[in-house]
Protein backbone atom coordinates (compact mmCIF):
# COMPACT_ATOMS: atom_id res chain seq x y z
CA UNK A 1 -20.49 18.07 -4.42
CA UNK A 2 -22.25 15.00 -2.55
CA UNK A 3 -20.33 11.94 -2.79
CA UNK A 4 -23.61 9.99 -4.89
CA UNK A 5 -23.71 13.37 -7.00
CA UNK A 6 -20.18 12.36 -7.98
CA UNK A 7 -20.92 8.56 -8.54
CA UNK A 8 -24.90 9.50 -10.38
CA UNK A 9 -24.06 8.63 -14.07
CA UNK A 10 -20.42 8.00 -13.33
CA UNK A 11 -20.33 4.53 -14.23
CA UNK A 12 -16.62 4.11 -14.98
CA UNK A 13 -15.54 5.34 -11.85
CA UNK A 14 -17.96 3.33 -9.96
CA UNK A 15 -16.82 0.15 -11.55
CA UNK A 16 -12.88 1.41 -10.75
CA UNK A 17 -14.20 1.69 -7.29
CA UNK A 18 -15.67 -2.15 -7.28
CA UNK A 19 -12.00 -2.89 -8.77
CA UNK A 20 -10.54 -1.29 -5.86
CA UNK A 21 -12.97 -2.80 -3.47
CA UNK A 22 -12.40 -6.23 -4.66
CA UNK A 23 -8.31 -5.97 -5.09
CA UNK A 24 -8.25 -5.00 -1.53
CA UNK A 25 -10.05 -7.83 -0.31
CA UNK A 26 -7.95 -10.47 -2.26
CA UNK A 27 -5.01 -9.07 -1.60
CA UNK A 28 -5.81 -9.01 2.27
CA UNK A 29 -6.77 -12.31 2.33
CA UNK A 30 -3.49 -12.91 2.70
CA UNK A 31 -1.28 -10.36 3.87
CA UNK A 32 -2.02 -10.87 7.63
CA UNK A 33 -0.51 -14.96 7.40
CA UNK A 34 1.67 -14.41 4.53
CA UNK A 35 4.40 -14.37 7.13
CA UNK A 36 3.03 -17.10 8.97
CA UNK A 37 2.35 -19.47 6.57
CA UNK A 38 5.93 -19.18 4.65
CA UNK A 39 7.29 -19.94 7.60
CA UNK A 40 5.28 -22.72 9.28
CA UNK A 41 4.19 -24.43 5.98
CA UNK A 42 6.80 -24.34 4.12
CA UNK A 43 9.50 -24.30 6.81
CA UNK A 44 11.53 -20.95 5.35
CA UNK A 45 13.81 -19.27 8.13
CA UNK A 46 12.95 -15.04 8.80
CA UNK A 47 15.72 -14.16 7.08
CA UNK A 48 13.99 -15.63 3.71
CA UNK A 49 10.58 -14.40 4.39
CA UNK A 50 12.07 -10.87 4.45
CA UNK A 51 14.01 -11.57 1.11
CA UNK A 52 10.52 -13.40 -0.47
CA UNK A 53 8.18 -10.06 0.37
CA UNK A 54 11.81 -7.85 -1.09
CA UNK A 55 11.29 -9.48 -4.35
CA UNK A 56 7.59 -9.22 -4.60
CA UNK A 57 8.63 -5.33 -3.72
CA UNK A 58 10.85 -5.48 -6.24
CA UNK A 59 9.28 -7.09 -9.27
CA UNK A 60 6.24 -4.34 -8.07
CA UNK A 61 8.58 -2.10 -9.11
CA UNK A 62 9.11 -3.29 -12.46
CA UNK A 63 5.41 -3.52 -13.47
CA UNK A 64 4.92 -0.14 -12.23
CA UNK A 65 7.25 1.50 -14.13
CA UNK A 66 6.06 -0.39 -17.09
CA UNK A 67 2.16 -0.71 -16.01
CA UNK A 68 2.74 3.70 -15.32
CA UNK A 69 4.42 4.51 -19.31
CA UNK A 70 2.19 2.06 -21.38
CA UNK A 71 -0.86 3.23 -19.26
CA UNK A 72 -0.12 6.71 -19.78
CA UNK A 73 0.01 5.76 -23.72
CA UNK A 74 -2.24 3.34 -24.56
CA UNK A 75 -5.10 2.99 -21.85
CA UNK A 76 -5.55 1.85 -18.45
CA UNK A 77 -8.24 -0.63 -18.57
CA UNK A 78 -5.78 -3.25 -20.32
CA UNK A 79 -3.18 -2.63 -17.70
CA UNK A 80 -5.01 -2.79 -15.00
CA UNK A 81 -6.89 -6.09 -15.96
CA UNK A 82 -3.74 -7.81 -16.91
CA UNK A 83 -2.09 -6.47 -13.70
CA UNK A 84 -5.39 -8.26 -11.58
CA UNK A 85 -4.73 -11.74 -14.06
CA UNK A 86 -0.98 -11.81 -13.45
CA UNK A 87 -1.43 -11.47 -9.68
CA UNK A 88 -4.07 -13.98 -9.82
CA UNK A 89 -1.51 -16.39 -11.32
CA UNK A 90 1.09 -15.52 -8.48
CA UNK A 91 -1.73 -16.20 -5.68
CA UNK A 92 -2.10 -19.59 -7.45
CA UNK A 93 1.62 -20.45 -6.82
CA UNK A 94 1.31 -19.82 -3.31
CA UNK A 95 -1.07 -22.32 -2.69
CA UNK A 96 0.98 -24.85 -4.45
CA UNK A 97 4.66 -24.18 -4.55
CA UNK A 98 6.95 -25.07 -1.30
CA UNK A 99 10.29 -25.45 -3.16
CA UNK A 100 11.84 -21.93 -2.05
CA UNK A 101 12.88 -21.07 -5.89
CA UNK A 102 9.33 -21.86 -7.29
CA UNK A 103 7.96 -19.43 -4.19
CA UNK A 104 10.61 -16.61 -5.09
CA UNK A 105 9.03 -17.19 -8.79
CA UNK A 106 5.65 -16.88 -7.20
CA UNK A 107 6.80 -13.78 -5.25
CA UNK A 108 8.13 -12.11 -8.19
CA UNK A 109 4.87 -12.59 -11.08
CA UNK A 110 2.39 -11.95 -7.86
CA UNK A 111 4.72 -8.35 -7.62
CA UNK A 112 4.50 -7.82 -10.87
CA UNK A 113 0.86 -8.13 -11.09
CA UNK A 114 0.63 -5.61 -8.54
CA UNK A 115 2.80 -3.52 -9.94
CA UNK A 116 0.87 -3.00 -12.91
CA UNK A 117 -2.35 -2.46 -11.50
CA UNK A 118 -1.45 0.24 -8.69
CA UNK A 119 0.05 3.73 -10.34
CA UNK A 120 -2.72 2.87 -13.45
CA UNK A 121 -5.71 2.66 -10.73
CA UNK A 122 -4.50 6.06 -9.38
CA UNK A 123 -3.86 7.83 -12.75
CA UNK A 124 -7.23 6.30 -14.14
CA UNK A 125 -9.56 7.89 -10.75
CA UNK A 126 -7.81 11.35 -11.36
CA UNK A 127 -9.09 11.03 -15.36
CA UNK A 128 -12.33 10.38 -14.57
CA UNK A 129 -13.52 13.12 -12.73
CA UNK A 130 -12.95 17.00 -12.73
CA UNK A 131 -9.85 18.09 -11.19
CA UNK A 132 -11.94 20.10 -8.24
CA UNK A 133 -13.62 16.52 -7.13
CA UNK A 134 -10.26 14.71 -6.84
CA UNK A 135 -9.88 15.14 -3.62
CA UNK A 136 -13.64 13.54 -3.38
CA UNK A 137 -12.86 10.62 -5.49
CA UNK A 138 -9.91 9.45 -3.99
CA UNK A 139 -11.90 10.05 -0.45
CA UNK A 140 -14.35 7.44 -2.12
CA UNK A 141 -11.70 5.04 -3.31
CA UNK A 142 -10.05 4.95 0.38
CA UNK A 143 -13.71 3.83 1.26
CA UNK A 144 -13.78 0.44 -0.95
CA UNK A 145 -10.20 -0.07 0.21
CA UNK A 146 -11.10 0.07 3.51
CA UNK A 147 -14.14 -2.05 3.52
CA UNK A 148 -12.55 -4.86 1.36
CA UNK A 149 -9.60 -5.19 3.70
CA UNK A 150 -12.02 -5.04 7.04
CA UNK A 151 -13.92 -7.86 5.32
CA UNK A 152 -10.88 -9.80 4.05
CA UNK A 153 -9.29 -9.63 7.72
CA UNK A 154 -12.66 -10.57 9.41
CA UNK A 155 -12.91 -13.74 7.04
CA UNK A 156 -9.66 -15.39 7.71
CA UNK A 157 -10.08 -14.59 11.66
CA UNK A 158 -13.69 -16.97 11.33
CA UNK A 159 -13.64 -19.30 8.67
CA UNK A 160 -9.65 -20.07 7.02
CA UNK A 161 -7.71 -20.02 10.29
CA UNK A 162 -7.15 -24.09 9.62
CA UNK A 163 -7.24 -23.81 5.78
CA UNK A 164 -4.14 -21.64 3.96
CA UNK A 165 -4.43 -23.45 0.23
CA UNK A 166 -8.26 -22.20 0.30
CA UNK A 167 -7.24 -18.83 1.23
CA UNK A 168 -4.73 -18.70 -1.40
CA UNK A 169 -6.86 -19.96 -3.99
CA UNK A 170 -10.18 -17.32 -2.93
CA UNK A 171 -7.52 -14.70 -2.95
CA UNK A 172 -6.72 -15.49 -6.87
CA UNK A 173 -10.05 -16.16 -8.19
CA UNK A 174 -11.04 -12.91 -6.53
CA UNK A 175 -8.38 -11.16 -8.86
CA UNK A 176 -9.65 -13.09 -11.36
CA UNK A 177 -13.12 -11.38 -10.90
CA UNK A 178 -11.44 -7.88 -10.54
CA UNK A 179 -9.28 -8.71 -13.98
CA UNK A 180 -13.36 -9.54 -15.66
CA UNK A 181 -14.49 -6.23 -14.14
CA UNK A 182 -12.06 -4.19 -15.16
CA UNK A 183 -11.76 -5.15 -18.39
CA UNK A 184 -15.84 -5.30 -19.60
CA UNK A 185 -16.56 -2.50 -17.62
CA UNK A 186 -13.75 0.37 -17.53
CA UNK A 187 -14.03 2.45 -20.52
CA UNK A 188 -11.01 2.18 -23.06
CA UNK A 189 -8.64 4.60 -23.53
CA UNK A 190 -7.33 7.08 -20.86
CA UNK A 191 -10.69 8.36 -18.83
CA UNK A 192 -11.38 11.99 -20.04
CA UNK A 193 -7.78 12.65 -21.23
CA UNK A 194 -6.46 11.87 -24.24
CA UNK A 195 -4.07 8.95 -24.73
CA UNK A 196 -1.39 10.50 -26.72
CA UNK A 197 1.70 8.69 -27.49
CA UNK A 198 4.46 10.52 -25.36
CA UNK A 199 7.68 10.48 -26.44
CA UNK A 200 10.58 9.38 -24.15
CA UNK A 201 12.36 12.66 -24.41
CA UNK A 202 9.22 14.38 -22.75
CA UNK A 203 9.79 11.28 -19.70
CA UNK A 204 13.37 12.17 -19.52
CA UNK A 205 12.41 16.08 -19.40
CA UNK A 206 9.82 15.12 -16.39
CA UNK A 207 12.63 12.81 -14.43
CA UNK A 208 14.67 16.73 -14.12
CA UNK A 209 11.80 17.42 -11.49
CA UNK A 210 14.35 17.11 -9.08
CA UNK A 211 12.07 17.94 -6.13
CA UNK A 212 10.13 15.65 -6.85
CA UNK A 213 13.00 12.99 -6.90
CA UNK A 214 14.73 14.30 -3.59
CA UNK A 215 11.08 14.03 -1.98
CA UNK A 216 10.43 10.11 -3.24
CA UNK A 217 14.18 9.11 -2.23
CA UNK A 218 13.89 10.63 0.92
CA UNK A 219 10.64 8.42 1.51
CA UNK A 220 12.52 5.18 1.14
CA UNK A 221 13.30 5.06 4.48
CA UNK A 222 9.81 5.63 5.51
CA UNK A 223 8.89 2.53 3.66
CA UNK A 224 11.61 0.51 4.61
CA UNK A 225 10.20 1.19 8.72
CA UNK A 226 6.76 0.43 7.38
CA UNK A 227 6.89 -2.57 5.90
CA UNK A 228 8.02 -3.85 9.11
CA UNK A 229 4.73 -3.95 10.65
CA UNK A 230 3.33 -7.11 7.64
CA UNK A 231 6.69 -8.63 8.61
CA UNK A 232 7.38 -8.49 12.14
CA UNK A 233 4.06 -8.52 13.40
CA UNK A 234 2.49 -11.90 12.30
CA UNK A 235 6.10 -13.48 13.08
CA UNK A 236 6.25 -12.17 16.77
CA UNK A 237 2.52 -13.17 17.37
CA UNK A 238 3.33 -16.81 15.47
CA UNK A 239 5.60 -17.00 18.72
CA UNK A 240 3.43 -16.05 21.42
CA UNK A 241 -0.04 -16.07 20.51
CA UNK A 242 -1.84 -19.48 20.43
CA UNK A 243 -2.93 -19.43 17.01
CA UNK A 244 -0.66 -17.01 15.06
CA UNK A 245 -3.70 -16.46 12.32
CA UNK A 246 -5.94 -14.81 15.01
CA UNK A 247 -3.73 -11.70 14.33
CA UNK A 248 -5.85 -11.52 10.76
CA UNK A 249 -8.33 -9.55 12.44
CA UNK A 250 -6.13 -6.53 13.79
CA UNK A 251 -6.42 -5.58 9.61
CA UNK A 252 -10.53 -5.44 10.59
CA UNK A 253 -9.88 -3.29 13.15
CA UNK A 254 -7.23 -1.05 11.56
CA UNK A 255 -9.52 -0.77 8.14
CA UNK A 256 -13.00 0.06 10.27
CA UNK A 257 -9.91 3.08 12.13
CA UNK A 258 -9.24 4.28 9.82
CA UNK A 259 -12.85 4.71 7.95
CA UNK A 260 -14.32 6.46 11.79
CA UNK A 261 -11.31 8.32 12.29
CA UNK A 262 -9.37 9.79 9.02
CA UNK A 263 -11.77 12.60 8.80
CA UNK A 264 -10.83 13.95 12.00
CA UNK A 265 -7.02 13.31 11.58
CA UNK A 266 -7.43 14.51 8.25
CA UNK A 267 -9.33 18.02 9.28
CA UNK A 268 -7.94 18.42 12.82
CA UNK A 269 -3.95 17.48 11.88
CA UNK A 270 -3.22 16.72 8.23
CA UNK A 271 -4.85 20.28 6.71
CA UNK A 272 -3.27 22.30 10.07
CA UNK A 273 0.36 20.94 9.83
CA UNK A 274 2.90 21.08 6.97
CA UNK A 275 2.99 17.73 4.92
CA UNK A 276 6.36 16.74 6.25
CA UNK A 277 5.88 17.32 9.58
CA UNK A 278 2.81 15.13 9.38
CA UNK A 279 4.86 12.22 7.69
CA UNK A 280 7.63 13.13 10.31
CA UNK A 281 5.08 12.76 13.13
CA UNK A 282 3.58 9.44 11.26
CA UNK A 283 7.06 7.72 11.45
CA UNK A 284 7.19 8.28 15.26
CA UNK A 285 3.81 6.60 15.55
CA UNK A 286 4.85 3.40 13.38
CA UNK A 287 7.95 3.18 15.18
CA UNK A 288 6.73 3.36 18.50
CA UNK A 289 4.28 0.36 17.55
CA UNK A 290 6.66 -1.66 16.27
CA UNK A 291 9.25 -1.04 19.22
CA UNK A 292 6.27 -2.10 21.70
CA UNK A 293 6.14 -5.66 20.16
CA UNK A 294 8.69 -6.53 22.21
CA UNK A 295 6.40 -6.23 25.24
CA UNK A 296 3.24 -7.82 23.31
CA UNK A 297 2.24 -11.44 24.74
CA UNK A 298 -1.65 -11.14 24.35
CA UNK A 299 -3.83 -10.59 20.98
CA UNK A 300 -5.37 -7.61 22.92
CA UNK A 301 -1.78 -5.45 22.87
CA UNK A 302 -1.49 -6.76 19.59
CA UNK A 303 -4.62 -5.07 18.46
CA UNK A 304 -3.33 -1.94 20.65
CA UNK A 305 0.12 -1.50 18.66
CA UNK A 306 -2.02 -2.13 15.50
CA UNK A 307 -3.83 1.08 16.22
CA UNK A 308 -0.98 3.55 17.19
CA UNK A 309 0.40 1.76 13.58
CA UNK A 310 -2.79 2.62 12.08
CA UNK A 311 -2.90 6.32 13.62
CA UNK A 312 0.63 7.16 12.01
CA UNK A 313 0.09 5.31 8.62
CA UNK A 314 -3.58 7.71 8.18
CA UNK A 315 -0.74 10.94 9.09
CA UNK A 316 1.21 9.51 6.16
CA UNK A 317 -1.04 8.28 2.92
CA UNK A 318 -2.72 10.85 2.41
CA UNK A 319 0.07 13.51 2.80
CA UNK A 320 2.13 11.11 0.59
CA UNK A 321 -0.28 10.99 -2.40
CA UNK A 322 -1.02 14.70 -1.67
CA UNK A 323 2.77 15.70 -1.86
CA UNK A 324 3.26 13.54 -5.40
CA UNK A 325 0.22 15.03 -6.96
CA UNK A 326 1.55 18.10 -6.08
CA UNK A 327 5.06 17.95 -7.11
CA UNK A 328 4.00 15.44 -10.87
CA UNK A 329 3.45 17.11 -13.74
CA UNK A 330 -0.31 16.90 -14.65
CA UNK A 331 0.63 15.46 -18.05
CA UNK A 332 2.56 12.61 -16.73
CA UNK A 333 0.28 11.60 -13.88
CA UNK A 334 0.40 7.63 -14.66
CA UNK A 335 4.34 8.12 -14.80
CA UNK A 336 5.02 10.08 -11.53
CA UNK A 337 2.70 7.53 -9.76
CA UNK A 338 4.70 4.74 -11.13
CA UNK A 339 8.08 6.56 -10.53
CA UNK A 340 7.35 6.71 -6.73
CA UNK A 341 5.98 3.54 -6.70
CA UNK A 342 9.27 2.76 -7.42
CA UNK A 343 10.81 3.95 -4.70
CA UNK A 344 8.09 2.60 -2.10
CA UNK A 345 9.16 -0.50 -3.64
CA UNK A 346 13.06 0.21 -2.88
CA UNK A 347 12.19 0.68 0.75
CA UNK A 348 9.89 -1.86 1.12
CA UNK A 349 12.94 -4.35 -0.59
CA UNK A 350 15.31 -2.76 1.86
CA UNK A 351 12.84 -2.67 4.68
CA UNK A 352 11.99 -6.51 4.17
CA UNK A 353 15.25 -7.78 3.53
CA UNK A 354 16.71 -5.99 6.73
CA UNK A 355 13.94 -6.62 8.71
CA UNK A 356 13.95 -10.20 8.12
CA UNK A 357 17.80 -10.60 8.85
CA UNK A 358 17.30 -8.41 11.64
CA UNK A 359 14.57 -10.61 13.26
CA UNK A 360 16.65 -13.84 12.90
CA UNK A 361 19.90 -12.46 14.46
CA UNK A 362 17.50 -11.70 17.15
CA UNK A 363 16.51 -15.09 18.31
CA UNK A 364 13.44 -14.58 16.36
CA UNK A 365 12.84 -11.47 17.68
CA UNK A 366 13.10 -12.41 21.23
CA UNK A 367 15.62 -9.84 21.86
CA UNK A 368 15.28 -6.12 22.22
CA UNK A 369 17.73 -5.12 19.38
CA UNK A 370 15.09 -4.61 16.37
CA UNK A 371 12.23 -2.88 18.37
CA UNK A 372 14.93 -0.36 20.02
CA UNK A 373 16.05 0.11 16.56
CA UNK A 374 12.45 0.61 15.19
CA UNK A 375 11.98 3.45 18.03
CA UNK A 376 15.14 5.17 16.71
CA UNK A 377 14.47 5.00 13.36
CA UNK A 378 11.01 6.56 13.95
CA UNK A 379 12.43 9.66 15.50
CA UNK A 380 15.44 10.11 12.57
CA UNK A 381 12.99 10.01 10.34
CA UNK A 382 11.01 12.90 11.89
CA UNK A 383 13.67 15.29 11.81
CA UNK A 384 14.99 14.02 8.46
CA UNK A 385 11.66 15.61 7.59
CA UNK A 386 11.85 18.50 9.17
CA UNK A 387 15.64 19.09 7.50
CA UNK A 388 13.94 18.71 4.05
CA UNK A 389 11.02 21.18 5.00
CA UNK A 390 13.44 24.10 5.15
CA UNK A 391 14.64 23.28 1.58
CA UNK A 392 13.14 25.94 -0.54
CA UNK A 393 12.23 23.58 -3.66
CA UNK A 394 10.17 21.79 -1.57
CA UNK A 395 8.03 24.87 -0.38
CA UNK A 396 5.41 23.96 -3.02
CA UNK A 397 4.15 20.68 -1.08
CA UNK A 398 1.15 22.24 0.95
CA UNK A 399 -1.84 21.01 3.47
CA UNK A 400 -4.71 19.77 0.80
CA UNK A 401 -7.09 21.92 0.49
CA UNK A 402 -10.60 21.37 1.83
CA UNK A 403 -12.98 20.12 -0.58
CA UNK A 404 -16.61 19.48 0.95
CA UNK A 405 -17.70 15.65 0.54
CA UNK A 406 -20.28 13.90 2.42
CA UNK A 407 -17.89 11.09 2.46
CA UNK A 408 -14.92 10.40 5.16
CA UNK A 409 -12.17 11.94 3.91
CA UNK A 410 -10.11 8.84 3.99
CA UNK A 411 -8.13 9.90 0.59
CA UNK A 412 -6.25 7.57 -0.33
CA UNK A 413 -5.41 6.07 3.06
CA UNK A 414 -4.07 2.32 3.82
CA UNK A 415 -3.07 1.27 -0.09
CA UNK A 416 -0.73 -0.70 1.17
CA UNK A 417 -1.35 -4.48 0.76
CA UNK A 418 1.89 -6.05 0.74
CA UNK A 419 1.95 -4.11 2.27
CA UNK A 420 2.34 -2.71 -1.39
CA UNK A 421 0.20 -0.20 -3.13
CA UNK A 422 -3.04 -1.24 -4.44
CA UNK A 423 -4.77 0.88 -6.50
């Protein structure tokens, strides 16, 4: 079915779509000089930045496990306009807060915000439409994504390079508008499914999917390497680059990649090669980028690493969100989202923290040490994945299977804007 087939008289899932347009380009208002402006504004050292982003990772955490059970029995559309107001409030505190315990307090409601808002976003776009057009929808949805973080990085490379309250402050009254949106517009209840109160034995009898756990622990170390790249990145390039900020619009460029060129990945690699092996493969390409920072002293190699990032993180979205889907339960769809949102958040914690620490030891990353050690990482990763590819209970995580859309098949590519998944 034709992409506008899917959206003609679909008006739920259209507005979910504007949602996820308009999250995207709030949230990546920021991302790209988070870094940067914690540390040059406020004056915080690299090993605190890493801890701040940890316990917005962390405090994700908590509203997704929350934002995933209540969605999954009451609605969505209250979760996920609470989750846009309580992030709203956190981007608020940003633009006002220096004291570093009012900007861990910051970090931790502007986590929780997300936190509620991703794994409900997901669960809600697989209720709305037939299970045969998933694939399609979620194609759509990496669309929006794509286009509000290609704007979002384009605006803060022209107009708030000298500004960082104002960008704070667009950023929250553009969750503000999403929190409106999504809470006039999205229908009430749970899409086409029923919103049945579940009882907690039936989530304890859905945690014994213990595939399904082994897979989600195993990707904490993929987080924890790619979470590096919103850390390390804007730091190193705050060092060498002129004006640090101009590093806003590698997001443009990775967002407009990723919309030209996940079809092709996506058809020519994803659908050929086992899941794991694409992951595996994924992790080589976002540790290789990271390792050649070290060597980066002009914003065109910085716009170089941000593609071979790019390439690897459109081998491993998609193959992630196809794996889970595969592996959940059908019934507990908003859970399993928010379970393994859980664990993104446990790398990204570790991943921050580490990397932080990491960059500080290193004379703020003027040594080799972390970008040898991002290499390395890259390539255990792979053949940790290729280890868990011969375990049998895994055997049911497949290549997605093609569904014809007019759209690029950009799934659910590049959720990541903490990076942190949006929904």
């Amino acid at each position: 079915m034709p992409t506008h087939s899917l959206l003609k008289g679909n008006r739920p899932l259209f507005s979910l779509l504007v949602v996820v347009f308009i999250t995207h380009l709030g949230s990546y208002l920021v991302l790209p000089v988070l870094p940067i402006l914690l540390k040059v504004e406020t004056g915080l050292t690299a090993a605190q930045i890493g801890f701040t982003l940890a316990v917005i990772s962390i405090f994700m955490q908590v509203g997704s496990v929350v934002g995933g059970v209540f969605a999954d029995r009451t609605g969505r559309r209250f979760i996920i306009a609470l989750g846009a107001l309580i992030r709203a409030g956190g981007l608020i505190g940003f633009a006002y807060f220096s004291t570093y315990s009012l900007i861990l307090l910051t970090a931790a409601i502007s986590g929780l915000g997300l936190g509620l808002n991703a794994p409900s976003t997901k669960a809600f776009i697989s209720s709305l439409v037939k299970a045969e057009m998933r694939s399609t929808a979620f194609s759509l949805r990496g669309i929006f994504a794509n286009i509000g973080m290609a704007i979002a990085g384009l605006t803060v490379f022209a107009l708030f390079t000298g500004s960082s309250k104002l960008i704070f402050i667009t950023a929250a009254v553009i969750y503000l508008g999403a929190s409106v949106i999504s809470w006039f517009f999205l229908p009430a209840g749970c899409g086409d499914e029923n919103c049945r109160e579940v009882k907690w034995s039936e989530y304890r009898q859905a945690l014994k999917n213990i595939p399904f756990l082994v897979f989600v622990i195993a990707t904490i170390f993929v987080w924890a390497l790619y979470v590096q790249f919103a850390l390390v990145l804007p730091l190193r390039a705050e060092n060498v680059l002129s004006n640090g900020k101009d590093i806003s619009i590698i997001w443009t460029i990775n967002s407009i990649t990723v919309i030209l060129a996940q079809t092709l990945i996506t058809k020519n690699i994803i659908r050929n090669i086992h899941p794991l092996t694409s992951v595996g493969i994924g992790a080589i390409c976002i540790g290789s980028a990271l390792g050649s920072l070290y060597f980066a002293n002009t914003l065109f190699f910085f716009v170089f690493t941000g593609i071979i990032f790019i390439t690897g993180e459109m081998l491993i979205m998609p193959t992630l969100d196809t794996s889970i889907s595969q592996l959940a339960a059908a019934r507990f769809l908003g859970m399993f989202f928010g379970l393994a949102s859980v664990f993104t958040g446990i790398g990204e914690a570790i991943g921050n923290s580490i990397g932080g620490r990491l960059f500080e030891v290193a004379d703020g990353g003027q040594r080799a040490v972390p970008y040898v050690t991002y290499v390395i990482v890259g390539f255990v990763i792979f053949i940790g994945m290729q280890l868990l590819r011969r375990w049998n209970p895994l055997s049911i995580i497949q290549p997605p299977k093609l569904m014809p859309t007019a759209a690029p098949n950009t799934e659910s590519s590049t959720s990541h804007p903490n990076p942190i998944n949006e929904g």
